[in-house]
Protein backbone atom coordinates (compact mmCIF):
# COMPACT_ATOMS: atom_id res chain seq x y z
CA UNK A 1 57.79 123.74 92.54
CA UNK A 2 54.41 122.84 93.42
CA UNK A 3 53.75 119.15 92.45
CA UNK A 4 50.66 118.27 90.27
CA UNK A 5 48.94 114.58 88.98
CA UNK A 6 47.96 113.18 85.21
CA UNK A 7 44.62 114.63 85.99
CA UNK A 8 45.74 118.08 86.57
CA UNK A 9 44.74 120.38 83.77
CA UNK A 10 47.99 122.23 84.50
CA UNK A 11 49.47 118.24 83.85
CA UNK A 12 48.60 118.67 80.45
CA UNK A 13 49.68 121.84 79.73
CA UNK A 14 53.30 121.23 81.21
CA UNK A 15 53.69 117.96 78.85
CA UNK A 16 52.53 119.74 75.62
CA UNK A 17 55.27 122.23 76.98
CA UNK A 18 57.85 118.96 77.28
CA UNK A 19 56.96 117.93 74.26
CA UNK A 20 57.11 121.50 72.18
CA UNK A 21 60.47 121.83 73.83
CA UNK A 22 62.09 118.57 72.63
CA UNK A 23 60.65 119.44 68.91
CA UNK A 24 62.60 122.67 69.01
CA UNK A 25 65.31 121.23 70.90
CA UNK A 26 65.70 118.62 67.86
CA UNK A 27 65.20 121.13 64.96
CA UNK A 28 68.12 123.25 66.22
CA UNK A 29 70.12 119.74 65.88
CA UNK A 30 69.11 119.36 62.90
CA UNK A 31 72.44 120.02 60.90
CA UNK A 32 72.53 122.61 58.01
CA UNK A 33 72.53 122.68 55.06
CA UNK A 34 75.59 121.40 52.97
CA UNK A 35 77.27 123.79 51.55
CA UNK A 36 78.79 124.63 47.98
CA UNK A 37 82.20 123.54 47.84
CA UNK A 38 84.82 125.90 46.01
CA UNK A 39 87.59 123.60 44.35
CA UNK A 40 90.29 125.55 42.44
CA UNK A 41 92.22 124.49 39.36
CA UNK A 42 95.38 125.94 38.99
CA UNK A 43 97.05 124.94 35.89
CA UNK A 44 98.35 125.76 32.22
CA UNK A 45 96.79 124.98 28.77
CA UNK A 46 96.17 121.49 29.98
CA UNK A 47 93.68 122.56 33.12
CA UNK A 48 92.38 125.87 30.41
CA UNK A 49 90.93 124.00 27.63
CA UNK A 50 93.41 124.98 25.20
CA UNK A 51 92.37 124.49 21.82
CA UNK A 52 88.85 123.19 22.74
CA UNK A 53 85.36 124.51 22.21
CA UNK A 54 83.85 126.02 25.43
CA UNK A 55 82.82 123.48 27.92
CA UNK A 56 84.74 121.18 27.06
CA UNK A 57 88.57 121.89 29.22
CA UNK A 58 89.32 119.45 32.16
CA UNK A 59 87.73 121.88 34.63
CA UNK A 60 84.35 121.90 33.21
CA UNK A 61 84.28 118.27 32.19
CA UNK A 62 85.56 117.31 35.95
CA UNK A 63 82.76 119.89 37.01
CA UNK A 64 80.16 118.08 35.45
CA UNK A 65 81.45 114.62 36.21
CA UNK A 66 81.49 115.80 40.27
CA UNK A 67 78.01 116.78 40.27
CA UNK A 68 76.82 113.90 38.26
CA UNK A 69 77.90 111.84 40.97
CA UNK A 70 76.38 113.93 43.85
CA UNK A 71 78.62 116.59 44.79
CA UNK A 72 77.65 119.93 45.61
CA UNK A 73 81.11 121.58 43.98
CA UNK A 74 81.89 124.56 42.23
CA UNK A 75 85.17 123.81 40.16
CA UNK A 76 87.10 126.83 39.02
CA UNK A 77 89.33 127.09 35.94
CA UNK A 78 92.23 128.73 36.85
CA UNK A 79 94.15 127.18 34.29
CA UNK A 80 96.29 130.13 31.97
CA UNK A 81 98.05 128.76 28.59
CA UNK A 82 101.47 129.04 28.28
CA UNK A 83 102.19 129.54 32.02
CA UNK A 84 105.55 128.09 34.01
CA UNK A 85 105.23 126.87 37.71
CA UNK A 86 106.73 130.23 38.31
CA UNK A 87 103.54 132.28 37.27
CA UNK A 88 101.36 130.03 38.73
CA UNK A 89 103.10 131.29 41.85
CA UNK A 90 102.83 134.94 41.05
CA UNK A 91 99.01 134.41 40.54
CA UNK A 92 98.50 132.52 43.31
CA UNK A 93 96.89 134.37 45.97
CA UNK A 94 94.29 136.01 43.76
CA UNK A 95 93.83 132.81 41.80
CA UNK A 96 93.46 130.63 45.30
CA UNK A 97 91.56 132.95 47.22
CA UNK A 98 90.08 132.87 50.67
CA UNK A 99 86.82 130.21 51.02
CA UNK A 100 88.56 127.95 48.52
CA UNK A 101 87.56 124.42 49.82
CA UNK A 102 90.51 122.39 48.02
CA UNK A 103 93.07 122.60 45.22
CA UNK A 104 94.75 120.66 42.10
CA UNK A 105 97.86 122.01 40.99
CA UNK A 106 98.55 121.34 37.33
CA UNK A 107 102.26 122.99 36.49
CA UNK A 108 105.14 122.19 35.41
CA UNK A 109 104.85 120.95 31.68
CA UNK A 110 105.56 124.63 30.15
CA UNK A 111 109.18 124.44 32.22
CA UNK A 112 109.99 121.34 30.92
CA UNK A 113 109.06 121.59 27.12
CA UNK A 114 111.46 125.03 27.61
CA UNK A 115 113.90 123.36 28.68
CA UNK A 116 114.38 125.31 31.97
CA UNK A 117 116.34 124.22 35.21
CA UNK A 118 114.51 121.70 37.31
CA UNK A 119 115.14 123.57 40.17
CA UNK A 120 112.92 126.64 39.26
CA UNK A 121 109.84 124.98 39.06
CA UNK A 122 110.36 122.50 42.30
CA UNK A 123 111.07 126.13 44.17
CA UNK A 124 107.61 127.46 42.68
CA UNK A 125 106.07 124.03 43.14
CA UNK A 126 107.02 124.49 46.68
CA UNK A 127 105.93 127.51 47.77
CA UNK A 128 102.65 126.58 46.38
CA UNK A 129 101.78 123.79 48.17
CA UNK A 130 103.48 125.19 51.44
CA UNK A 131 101.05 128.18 50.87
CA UNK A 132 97.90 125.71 50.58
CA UNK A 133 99.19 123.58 53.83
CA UNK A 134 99.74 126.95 55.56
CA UNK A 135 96.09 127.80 54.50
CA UNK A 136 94.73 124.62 55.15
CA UNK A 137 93.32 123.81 52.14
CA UNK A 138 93.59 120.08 50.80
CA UNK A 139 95.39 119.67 47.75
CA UNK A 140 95.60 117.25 45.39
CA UNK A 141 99.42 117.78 42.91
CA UNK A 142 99.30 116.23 39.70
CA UNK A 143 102.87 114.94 38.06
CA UNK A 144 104.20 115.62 34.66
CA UNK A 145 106.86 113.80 33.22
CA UNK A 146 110.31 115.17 30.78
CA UNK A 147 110.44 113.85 27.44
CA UNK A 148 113.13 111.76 26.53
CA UNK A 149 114.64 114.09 24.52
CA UNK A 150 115.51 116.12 27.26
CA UNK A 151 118.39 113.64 28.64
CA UNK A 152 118.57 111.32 31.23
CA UNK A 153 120.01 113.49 34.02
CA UNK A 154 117.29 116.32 32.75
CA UNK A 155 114.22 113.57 33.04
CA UNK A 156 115.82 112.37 36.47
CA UNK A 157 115.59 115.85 38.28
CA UNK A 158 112.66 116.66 36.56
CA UNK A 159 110.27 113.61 37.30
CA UNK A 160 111.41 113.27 40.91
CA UNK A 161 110.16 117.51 41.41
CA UNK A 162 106.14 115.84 42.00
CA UNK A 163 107.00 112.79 44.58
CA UNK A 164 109.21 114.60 46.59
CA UNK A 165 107.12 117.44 47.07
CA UNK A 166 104.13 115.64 47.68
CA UNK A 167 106.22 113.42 50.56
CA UNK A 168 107.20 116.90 51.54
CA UNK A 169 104.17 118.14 52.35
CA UNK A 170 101.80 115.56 52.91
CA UNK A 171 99.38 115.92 49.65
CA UNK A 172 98.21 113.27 47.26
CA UNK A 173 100.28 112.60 44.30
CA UNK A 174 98.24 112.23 41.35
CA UNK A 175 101.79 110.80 39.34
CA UNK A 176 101.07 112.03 35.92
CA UNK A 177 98.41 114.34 34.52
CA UNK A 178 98.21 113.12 31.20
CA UNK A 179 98.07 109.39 32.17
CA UNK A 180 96.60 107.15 29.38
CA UNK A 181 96.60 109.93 27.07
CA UNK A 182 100.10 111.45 25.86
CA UNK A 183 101.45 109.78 22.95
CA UNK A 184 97.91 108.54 22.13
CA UNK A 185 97.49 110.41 18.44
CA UNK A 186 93.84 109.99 18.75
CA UNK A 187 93.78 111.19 21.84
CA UNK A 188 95.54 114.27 21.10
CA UNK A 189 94.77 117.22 19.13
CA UNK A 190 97.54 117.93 15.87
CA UNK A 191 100.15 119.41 18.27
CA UNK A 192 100.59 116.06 19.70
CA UNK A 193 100.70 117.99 23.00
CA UNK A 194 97.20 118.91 24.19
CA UNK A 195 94.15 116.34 24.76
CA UNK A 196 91.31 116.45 22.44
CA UNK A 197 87.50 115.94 23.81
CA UNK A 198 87.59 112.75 24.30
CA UNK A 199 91.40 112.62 25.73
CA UNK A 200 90.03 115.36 28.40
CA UNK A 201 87.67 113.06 29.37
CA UNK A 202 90.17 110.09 29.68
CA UNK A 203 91.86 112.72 32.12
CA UNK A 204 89.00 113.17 33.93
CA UNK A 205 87.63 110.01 34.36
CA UNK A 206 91.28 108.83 35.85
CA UNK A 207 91.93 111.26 37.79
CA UNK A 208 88.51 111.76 39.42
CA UNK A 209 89.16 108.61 42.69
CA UNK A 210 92.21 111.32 43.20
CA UNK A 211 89.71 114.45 43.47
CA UNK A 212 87.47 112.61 44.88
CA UNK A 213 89.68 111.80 48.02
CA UNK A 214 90.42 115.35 48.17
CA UNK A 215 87.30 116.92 48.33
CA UNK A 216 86.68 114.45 51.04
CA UNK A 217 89.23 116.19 53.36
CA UNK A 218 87.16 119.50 52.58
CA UNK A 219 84.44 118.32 54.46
C-alpha cells in the first residue's frame, strides 16, 4: 500500500472513508428493536373473567397494568370456565403455542370444589409445566388452596400439589391465586367464589412482582 501525508488529497478521502466506515460499523451495533412479548394465561373462570363485563378479567386488567408500567407485552386469555387441570392439559399445545414468551398457569380450583382425587390434577399439573420447561418457556404457577370442608387429609394432598411441583421443576410459586381476596364478601361477586372488579384488581396488583420476575427470564 502506497503511503500518503495529511496533505494528500487522497489523505482526506481515505479518513472520510474511516470515518463513514465506523458510522456504519456502529449502526449495525445498534441493537433492534424490542420486541412484543407473548405471555399466555392458562386458567379457568378465575384467569376468563367469569361473570365480569368485558375488559375487566385478570388477563386484561394484568395487560393493562404491564404496559402501564413499560412493558411491551401481549397477554393472552386463555382462561376457559369450568375447566379441571386435566383440560387445561388437553388444550395445551394449541392454547401455548410456539413464540409464546412466558406462561401463568391458573388450574386446579374446578378439581377441588368437585371433589376429585388430588392426584389427577398434580399428574395434569405436571405434564404442564414439564411441557413449558421442555419448551423453554418461563413460567410462573399460581397455588390454590382446598376448603376446609373438604377434610384434613383432602386439604393436605391438595395444597402441597403447587410447592412440590414448582420445587420440581424449577418455576416460581405464586402460593395462592386468590390471595387477599377469597372470603372477602366485597371482594367477591354473589357466588362467593369469583372476584368482582375490584377483587380482580387486588389479584393483579399482588401478583404482578411474580409476573414481573417472569417476564424478566423472557428476555
Amino acid at each position: 500500500m502506497t503511503g500518503f501525508s495529511r496533505g494528500d488529497a487522497s489523505y482526506g478521502h481515505w479518513r472520510r472513508y474511516v470515518q463513514l466506515a465506523a458510522t456504519v460499523l456502529c449502526l449495525c451495533a445498534t441493537p433492534a428493536a424490542a420486541r412484543t412479548l407473548h405471555l399466555v394465561a392458562l386458567g379457568d373462570s378465575l384467569t376468563a373473567g367469569y361473570g365480569l363485563p368485558p375488559g375487566q378479567g385478570f388477563a386484561e386488567v394484568l395487560g393493562r397494568v404491564l404496559k402501564a408500567k413499560g412493558w411491551d407485552v401481549d397477554v393472552v386469555n386463555a382462561g376457559v370456565s369450568g375447566e379441571t387441570a386435566e383440560d387445561g392439559l388437553a388444550r395445551y399445545d394449541w392454547s401455548v403455542p410456539a413464540g409464546t414468551d412466558a406462561l401463568i398457569v391458573e388450574l386446579g380450583a374446578n378439581d377441588m370444589l368437585r371433589g376429585l382425587p388430588p392426584q389427577g390434577a398434580r399428574a395434569a399439573l405436571s405434564e404442564i409445566l414439564s411441557r413449558a420447561t421442555k419448551a423453554h418457556v418461563p413460567t410462573l404457577l399460581t397455588g390454590m388452596r382446598a376448603a376446609p370442608n373438604m377434610g384434613a387429609d383432602y386439604q393436605k394432598a391438595f395444597d402441597s400439589i403447587y410447592p412440590d411441583l414448582a420445587t420440581q421443576y424449577g418455576v416460581p410459586l405464586y402460593p395462592f391465586f386468590l390471595d387477599g381476596v377469597a372470603g372477602d364478601a366485597k371482594l367477591n361477586q354473589k357466588d362467593g367464589l369469583h372476584p368482582t372488579k375490584d377483587g380482580v384488581q387486588r389479584i393483579v396488583a399482588a401478583i404482578l412482582p411474580a409476573v414481573e420476575g417472569v417476564l424478566g427470564k423472557a428476555k
